[in-house]
N, C-alpha and C. Protein backbone atom coordinates (compact mmCIF):
# COMPACT_ATOMS: atom_id res chain seq x y z
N UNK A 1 15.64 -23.20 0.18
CA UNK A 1 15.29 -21.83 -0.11
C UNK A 1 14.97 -21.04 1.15
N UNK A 2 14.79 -21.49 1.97
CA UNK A 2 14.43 -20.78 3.34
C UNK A 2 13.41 -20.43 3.63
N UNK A 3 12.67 -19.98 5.02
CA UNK A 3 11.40 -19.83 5.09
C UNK A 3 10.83 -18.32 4.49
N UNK A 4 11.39 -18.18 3.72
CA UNK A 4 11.26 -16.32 3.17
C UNK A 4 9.21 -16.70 2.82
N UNK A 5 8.64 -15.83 3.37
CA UNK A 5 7.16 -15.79 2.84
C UNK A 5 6.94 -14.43 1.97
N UNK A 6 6.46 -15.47 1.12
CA UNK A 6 5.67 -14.14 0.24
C UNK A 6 4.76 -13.72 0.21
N UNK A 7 4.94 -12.31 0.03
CA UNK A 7 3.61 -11.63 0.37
C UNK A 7 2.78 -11.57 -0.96
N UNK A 8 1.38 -11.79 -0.71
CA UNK A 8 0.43 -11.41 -1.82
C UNK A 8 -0.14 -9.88 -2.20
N UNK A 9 -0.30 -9.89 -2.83
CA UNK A 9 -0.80 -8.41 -3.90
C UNK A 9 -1.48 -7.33 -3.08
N UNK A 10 -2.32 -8.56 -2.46
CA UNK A 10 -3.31 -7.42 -1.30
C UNK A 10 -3.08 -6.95 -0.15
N UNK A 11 -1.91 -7.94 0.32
CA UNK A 11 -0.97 -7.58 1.79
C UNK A 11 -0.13 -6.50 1.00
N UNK A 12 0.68 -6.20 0.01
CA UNK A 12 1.36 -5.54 -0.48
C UNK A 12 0.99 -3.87 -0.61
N UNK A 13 -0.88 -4.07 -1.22
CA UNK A 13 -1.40 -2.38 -1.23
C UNK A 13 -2.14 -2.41 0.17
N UNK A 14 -2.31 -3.11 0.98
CA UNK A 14 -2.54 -2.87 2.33
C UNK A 14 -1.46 -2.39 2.90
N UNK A 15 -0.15 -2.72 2.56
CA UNK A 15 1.05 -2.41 3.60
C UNK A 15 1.32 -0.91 2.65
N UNK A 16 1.16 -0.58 1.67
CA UNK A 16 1.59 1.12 0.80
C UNK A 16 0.27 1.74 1.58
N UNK A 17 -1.14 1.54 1.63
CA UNK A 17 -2.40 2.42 2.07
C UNK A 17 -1.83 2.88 3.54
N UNK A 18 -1.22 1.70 4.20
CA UNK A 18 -1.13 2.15 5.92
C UNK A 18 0.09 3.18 5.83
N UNK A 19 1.34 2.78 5.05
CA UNK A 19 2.18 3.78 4.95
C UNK A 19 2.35 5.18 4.63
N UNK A 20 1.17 5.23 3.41
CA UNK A 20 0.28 6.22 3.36
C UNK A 20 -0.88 7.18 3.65
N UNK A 21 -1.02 6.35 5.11
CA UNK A 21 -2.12 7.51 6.41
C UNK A 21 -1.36 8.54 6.43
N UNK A 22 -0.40 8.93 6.86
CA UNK A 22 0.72 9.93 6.92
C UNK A 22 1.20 10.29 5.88
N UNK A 23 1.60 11.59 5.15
CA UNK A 23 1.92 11.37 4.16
C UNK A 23 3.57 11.41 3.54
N UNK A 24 3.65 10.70 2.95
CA UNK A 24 5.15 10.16 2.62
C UNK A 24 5.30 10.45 0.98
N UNK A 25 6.78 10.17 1.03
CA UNK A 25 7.49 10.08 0.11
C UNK A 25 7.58 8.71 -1.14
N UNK A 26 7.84 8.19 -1.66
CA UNK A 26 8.63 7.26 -2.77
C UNK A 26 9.32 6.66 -2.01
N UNK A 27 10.63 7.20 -1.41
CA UNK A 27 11.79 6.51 -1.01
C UNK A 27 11.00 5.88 0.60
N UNK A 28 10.58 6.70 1.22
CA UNK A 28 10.14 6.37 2.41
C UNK A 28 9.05 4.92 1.72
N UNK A 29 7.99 5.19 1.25
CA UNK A 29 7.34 4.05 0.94
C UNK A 29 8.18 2.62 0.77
N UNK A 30 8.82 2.68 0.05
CA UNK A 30 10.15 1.66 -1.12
C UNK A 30 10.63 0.89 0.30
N UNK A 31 11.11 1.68 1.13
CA UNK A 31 11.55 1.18 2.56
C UNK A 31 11.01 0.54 3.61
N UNK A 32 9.77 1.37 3.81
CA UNK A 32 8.87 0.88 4.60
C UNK A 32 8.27 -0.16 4.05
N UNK A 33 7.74 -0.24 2.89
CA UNK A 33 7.03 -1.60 2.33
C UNK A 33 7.94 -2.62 1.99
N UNK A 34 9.56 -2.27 2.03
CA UNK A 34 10.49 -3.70 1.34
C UNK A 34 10.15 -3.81 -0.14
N UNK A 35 10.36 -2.62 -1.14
CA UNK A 35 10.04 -3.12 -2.31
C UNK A 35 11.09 -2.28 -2.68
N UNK A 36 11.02 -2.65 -4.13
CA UNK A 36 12.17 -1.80 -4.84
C UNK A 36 11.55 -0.46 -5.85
N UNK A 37 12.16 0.22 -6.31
CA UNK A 37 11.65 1.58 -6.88
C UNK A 37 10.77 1.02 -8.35
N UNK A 38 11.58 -0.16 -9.13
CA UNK A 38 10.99 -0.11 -10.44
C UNK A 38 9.61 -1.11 -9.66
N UNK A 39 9.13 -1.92 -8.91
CA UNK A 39 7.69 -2.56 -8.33
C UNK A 39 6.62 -1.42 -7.44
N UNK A 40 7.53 -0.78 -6.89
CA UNK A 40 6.61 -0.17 -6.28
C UNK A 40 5.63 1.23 -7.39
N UNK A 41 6.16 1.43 -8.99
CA UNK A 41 5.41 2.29 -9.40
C UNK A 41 4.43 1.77 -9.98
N UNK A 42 3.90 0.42 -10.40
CA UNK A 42 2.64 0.15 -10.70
C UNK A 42 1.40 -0.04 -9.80
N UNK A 43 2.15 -0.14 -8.48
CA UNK A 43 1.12 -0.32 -7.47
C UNK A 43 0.73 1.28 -6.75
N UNK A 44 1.60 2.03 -6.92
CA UNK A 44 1.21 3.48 -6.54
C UNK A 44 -0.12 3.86 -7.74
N UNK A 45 0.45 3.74 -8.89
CA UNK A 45 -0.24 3.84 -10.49
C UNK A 45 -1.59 3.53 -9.94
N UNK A 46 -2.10 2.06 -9.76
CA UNK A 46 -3.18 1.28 -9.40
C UNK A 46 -3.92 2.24 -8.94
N UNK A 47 -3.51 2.37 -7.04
CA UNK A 47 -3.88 3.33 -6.31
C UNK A 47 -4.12 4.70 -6.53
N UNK A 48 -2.96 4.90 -7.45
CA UNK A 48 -3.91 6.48 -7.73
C UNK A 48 -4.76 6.70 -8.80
N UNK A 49 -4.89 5.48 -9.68
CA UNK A 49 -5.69 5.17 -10.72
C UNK A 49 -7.35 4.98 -10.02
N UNK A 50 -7.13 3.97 -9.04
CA UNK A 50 -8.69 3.80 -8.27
C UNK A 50 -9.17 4.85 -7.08
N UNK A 51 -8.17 5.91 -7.14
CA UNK A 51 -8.87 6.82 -5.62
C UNK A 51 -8.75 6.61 -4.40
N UNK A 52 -7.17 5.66 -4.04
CA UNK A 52 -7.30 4.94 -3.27
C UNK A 52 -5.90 6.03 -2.41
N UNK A 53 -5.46 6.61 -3.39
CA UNK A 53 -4.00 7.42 -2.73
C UNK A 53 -4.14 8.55 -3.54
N UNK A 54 -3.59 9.60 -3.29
CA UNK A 54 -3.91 10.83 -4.09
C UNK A 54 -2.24 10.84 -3.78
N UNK A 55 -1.50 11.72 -4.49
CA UNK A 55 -0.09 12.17 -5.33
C UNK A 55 -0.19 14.27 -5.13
N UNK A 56 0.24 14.41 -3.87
CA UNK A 56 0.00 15.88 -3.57
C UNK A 56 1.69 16.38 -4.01
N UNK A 57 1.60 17.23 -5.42
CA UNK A 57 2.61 17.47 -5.89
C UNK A 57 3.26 16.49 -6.59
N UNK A 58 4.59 16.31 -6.95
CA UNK A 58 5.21 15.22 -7.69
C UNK A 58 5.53 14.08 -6.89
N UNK A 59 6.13 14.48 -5.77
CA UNK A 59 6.82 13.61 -4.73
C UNK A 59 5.89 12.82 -3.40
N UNK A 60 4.34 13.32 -2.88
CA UNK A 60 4.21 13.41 -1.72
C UNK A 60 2.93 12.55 -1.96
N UNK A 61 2.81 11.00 -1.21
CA UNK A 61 1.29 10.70 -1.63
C UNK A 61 0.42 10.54 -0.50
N UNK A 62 -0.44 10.29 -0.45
CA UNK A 62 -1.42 10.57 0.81
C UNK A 62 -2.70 9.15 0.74
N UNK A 63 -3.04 8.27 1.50
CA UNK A 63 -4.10 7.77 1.35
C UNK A 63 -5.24 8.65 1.57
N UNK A 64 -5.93 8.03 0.74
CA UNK A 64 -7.64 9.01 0.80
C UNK A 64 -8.44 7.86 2.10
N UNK A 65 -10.20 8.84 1.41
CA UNK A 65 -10.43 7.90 2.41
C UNK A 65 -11.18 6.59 1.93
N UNK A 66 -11.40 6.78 0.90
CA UNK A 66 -11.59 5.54 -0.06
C UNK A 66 -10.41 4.71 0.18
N UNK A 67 -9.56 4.88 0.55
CA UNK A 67 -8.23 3.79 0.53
C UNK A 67 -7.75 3.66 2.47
N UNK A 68 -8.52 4.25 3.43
CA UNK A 68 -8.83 3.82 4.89
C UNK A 68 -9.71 2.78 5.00
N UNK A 69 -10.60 3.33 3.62
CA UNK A 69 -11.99 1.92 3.81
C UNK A 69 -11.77 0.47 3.37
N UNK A 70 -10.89 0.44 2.38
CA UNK A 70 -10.34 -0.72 1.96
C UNK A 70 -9.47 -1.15 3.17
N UNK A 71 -8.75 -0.67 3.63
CA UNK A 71 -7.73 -1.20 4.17
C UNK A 71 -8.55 -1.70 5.89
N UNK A 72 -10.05 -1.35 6.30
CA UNK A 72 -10.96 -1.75 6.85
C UNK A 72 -11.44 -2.89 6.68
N UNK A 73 -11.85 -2.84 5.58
CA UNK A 73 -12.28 -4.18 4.57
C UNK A 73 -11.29 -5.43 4.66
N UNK A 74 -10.42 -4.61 4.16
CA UNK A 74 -9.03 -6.21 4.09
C UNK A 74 -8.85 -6.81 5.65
N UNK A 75 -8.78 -5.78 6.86
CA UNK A 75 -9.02 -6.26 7.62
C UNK A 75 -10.01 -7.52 8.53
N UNK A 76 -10.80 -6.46 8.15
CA UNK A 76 -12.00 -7.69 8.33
C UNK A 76 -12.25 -8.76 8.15
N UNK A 77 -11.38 -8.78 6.48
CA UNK A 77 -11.66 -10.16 5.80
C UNK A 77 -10.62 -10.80 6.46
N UNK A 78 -9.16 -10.75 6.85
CA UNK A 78 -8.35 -11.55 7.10
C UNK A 78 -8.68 -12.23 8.72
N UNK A 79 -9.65 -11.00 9.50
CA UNK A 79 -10.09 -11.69 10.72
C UNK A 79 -10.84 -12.74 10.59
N UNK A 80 -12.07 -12.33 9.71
CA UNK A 80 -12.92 -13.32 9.32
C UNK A 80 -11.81 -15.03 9.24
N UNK A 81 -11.32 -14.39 8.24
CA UNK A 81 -10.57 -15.71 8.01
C UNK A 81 -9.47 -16.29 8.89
N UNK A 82 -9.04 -15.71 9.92
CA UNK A 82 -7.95 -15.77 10.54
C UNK A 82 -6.66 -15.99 10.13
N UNK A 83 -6.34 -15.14 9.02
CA UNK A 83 -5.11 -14.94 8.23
C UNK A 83 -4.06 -14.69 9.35
């Protein structure tokens, strides 16, 4: 099967929050994170469900700063741990 690694859930909305400092698109996200259009809408959902990304207009999403602090946090923890 090859060495393909998979990424977990939390590397996944860590890698949409950072893509989302700047604010982007859908398609830009989909690309930048390596996901496909029908995976990447439950995890936007999540995020804009918890305050973690705000949705400026239909198309345009933005991390908040509730979702800088997490992505602080996750950091930390993976140093801690040396992920």
């Amino acid at each position: 099967m090859g060495n393909r690694v998979r990424r977990d859930r939390l590397q996944i909305v860590y890698n949409i929050l950072d893509v989302c400092t700047t604010e982007t698109n859908k398609t830009a996200i989909v690309y930048r994170v390596n996901l496909n259009f029908r995976s990447i809408n439950p995890y936007l959902d999540l995020l804009i469900k918890n305050g973690l990304v705000e949705k400026n207009g239909s198309t345009i999403y933005k991390t908040t700063s509730n979702g800088v602090k997490l992505m602080k946090d996750i950091e930390s923890i993976q140093n801690t741990l040396k992920f």
